[in-house]
C-alpha atoms as a PDB file:
ATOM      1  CA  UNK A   1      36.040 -54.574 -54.529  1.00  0.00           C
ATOM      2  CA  UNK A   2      38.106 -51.670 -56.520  1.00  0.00           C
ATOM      3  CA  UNK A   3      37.200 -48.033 -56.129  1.00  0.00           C
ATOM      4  CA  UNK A   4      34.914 -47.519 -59.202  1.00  0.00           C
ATOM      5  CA  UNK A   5      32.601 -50.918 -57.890  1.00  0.00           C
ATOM      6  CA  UNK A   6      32.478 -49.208 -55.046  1.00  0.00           C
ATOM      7  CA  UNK A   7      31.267 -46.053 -56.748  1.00  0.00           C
ATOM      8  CA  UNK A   8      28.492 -47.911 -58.517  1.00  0.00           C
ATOM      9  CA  UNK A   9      27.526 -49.553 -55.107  1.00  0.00           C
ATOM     10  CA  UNK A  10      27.422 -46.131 -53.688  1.00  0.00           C
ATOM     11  CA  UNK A  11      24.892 -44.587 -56.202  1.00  0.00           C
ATOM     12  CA  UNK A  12      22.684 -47.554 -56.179  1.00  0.00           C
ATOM     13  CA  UNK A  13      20.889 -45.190 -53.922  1.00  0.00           C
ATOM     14  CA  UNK A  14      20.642 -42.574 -56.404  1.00  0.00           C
ATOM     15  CA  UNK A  15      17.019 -43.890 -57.574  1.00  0.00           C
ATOM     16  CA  UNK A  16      16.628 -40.279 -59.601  1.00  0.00           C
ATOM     17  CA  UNK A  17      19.633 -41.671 -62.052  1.00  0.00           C
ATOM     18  CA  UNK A  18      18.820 -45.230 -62.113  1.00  0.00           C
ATOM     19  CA  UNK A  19      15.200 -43.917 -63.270  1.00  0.00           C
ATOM     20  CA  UNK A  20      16.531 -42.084 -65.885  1.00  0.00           C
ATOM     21  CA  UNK A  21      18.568 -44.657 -67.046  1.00  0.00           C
ATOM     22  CA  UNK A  22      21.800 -43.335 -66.410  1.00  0.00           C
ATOM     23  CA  UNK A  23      25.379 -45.427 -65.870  1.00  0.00           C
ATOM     24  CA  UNK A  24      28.604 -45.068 -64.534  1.00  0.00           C
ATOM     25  CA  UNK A  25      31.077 -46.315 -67.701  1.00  0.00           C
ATOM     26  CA  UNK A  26      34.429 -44.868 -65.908  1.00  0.00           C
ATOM     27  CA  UNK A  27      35.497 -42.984 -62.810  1.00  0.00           C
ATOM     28  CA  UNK A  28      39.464 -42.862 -61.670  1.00  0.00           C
ATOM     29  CA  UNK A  29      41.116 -39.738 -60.281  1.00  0.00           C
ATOM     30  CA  UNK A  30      41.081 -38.131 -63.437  1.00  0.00           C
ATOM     31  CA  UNK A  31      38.101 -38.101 -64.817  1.00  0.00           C
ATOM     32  CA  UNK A  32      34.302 -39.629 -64.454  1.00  0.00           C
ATOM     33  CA  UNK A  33      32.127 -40.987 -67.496  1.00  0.00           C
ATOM     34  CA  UNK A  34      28.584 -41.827 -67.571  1.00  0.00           C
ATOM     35  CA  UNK A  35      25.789 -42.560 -70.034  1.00  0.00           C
ATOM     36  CA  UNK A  36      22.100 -43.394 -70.638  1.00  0.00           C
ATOM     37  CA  UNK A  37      20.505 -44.561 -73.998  1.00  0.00           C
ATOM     38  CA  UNK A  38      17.820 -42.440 -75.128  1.00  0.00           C
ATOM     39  CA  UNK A  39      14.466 -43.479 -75.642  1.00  0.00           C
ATOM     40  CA  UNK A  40      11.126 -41.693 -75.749  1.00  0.00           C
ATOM     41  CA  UNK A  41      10.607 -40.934 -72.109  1.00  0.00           C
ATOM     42  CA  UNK A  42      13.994 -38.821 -72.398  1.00  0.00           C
ATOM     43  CA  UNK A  43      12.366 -37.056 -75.316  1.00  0.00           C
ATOM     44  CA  UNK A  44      10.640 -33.522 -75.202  1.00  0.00           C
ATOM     45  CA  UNK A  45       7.507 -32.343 -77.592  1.00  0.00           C
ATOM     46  CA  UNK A  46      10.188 -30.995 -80.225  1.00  0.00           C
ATOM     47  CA  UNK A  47      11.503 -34.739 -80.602  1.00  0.00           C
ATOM     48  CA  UNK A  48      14.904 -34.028 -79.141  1.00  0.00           C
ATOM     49  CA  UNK A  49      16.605 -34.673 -75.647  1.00  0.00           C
ATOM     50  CA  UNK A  50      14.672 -32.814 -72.520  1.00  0.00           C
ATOM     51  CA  UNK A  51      16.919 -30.406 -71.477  1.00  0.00           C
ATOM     52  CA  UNK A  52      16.495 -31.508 -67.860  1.00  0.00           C
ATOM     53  CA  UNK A  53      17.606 -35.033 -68.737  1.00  0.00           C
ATOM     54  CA  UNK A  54      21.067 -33.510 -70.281  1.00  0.00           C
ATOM     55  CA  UNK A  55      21.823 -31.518 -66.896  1.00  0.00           C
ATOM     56  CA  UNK A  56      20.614 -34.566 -64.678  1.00  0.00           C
ATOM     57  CA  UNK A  57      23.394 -36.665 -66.576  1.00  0.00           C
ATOM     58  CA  UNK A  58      25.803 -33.605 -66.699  1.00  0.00           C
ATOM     59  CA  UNK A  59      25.085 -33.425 -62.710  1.00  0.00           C
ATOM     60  CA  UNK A  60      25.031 -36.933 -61.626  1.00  0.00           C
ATOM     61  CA  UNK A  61      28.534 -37.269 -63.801  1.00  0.00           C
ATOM     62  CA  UNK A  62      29.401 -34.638 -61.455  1.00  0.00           C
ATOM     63  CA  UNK A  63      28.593 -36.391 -58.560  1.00  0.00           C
ATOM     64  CA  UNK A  64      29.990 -39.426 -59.308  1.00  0.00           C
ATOM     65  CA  UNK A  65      33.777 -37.682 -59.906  1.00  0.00           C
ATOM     66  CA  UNK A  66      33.248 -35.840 -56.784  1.00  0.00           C
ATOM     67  CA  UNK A  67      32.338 -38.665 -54.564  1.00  0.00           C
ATOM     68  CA  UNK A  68      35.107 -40.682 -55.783  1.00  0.00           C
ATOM     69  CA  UNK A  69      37.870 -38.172 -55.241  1.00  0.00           C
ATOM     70  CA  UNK A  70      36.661 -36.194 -51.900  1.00  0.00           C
ATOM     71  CA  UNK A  71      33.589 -38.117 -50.277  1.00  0.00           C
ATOM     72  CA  UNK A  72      30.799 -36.851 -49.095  1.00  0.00           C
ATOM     73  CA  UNK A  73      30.706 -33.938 -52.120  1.00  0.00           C
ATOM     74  CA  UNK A  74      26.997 -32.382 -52.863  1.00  0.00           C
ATOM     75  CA  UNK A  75      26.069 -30.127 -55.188  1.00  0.00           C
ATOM     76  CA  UNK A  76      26.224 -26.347 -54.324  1.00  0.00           C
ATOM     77  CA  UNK A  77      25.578 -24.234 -57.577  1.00  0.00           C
ATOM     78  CA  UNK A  78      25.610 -25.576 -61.545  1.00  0.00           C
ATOM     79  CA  UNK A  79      25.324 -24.028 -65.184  1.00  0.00           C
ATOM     80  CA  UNK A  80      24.309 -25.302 -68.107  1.00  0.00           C
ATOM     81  CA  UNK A  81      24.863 -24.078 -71.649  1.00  0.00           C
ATOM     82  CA  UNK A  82      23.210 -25.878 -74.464  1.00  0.00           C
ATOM     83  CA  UNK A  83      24.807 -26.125 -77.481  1.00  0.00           C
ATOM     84  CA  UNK A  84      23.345 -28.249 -80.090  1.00  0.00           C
ATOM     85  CA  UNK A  85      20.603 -30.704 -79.798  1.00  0.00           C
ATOM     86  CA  UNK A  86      20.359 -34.472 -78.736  1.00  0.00           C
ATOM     87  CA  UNK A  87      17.755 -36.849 -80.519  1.00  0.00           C
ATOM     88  CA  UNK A  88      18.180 -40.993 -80.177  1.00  0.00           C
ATOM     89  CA  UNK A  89      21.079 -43.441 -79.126  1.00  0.00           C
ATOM     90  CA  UNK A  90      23.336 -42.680 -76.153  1.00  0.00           C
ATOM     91  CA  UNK A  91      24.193 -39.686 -74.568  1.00  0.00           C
ATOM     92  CA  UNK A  92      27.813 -39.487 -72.623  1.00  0.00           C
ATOM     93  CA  UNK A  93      28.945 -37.055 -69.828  1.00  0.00           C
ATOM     94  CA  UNK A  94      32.227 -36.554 -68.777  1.00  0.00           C
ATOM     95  CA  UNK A  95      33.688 -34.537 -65.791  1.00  0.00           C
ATOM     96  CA  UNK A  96      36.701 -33.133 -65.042  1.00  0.00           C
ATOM     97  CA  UNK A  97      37.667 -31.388 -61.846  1.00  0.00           C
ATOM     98  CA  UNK A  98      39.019 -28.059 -62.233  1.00  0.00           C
ATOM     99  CA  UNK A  99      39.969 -26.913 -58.688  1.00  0.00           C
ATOM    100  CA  UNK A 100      39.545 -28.016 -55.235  1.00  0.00           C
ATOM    101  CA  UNK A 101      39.928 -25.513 -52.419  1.00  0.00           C
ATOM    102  CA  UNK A 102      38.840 -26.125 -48.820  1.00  0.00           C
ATOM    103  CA  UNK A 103      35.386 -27.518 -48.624  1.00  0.00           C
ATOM    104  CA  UNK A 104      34.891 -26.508 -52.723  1.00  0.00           C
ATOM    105  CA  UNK A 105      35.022 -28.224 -55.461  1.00  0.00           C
ATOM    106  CA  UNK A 106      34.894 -27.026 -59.322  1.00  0.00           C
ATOM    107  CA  UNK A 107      34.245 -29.349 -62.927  1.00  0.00           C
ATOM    108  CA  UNK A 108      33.517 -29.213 -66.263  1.00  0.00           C
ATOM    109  CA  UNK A 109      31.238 -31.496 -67.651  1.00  0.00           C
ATOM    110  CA  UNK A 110      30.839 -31.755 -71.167  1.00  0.00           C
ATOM    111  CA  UNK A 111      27.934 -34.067 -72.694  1.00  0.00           C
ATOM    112  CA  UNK A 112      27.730 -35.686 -76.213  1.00  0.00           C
ATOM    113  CA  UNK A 113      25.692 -37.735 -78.278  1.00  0.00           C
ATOM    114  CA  UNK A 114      25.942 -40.676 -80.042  1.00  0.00           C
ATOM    115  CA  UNK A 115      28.126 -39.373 -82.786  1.00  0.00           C
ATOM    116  CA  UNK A 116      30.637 -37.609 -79.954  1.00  0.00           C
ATOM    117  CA  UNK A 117      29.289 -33.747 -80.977  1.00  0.00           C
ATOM    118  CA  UNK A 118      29.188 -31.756 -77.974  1.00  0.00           C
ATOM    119  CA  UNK A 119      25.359 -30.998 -76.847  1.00  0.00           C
ATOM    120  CA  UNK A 120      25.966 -28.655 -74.122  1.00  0.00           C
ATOM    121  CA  UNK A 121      28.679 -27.641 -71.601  1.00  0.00           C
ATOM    122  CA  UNK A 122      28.372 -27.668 -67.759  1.00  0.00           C
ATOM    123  CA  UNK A 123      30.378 -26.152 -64.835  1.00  0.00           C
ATOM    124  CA  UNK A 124      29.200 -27.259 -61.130  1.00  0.00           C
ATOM    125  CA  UNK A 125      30.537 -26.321 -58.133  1.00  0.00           C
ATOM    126  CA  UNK A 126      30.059 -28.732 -54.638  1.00  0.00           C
ATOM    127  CA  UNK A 127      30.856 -28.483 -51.010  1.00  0.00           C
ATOM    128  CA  UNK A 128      32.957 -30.953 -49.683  1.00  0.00           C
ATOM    129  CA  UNK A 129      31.899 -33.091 -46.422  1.00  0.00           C
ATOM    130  CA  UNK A 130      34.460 -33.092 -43.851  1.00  0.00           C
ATOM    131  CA  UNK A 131      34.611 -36.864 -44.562  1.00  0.00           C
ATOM    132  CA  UNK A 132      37.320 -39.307 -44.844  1.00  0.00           C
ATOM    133  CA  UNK A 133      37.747 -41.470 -48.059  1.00  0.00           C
ATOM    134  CA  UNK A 134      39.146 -44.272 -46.981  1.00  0.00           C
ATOM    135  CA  UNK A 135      36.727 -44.726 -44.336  1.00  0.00           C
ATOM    136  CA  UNK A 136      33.792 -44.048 -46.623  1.00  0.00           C
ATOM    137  CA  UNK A 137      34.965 -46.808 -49.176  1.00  0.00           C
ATOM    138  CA  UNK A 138      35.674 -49.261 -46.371  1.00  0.00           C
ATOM    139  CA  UNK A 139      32.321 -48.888 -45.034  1.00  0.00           C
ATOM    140  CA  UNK A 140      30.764 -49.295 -48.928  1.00  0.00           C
ATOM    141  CA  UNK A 141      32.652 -51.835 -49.225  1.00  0.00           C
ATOM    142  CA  UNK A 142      31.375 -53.998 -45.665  1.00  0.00           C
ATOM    143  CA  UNK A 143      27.795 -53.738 -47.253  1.00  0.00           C
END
């Protein structure tokens, strides 16, 4: 089983995301991609994206980069800025990881819509479990 199958089996316990519909597309050193197609539970009353919807994909893109590069990572702190608004088809995060300094971890996640315009900007910072990689993935991978 390769690293990012191993990532998917990992968050198969993350029952928040798979509620809301989100999935991991890509995750390598570099970079981590997920998405969820909208539909009307994602929607709020003004007929656009919830704006807690757009930072649960923003953060679980997070998590997903950060568990892949330096397992066990959770979320410390997280911003959000909101740009422009989502409405119907598929909304994409992507993180990046910025810096990684003792037990911290910084990245940028940006999140688009359908038609690849930015909806809002994200910057989340996580502590890093004193945990060893290649142990964690051989243990995913004996399940």
């Amino acid at each position: 089983m390769n690293s990012e199958d191993l990532m998917r089996k990992f968050f198969e316990g993350d029952k928040f995301a798979i509620e809301a519909g989100i999935e991991i597309i890509e995750v390598n050193e570099d970079r981590a991609v997920v998405r969820a197609y909208i539909g009307p539970k994602h929607l709020n009353a003004n007929g656009c994206v919830q704006g807690g919807m757009l930072y649960t994909i923003a953060d679980f893109a997070f998590a997903v980069l950060g568990n892949f590069r330096h397992p066990i990572t959770v979320t410390q702190c997280g911003s959000i800025s909101y740009v422009a608004a989502a409405y119907t088809g598929v909304v994409t995060a992507t993180a990046t990881e910025t810096v990684r300094r003792g037990h911290n971890t910084v990245s940028d996640v940006v999140v688009a819509d359908a038609d690849g315009n930015t909806v809002c900007v994200c910057r989340f910072n996580g502590f890093v479990k004193d945990t060893d990689r290649d142990e964690v993935f051989a243990k995913l991978a004996e399940k």
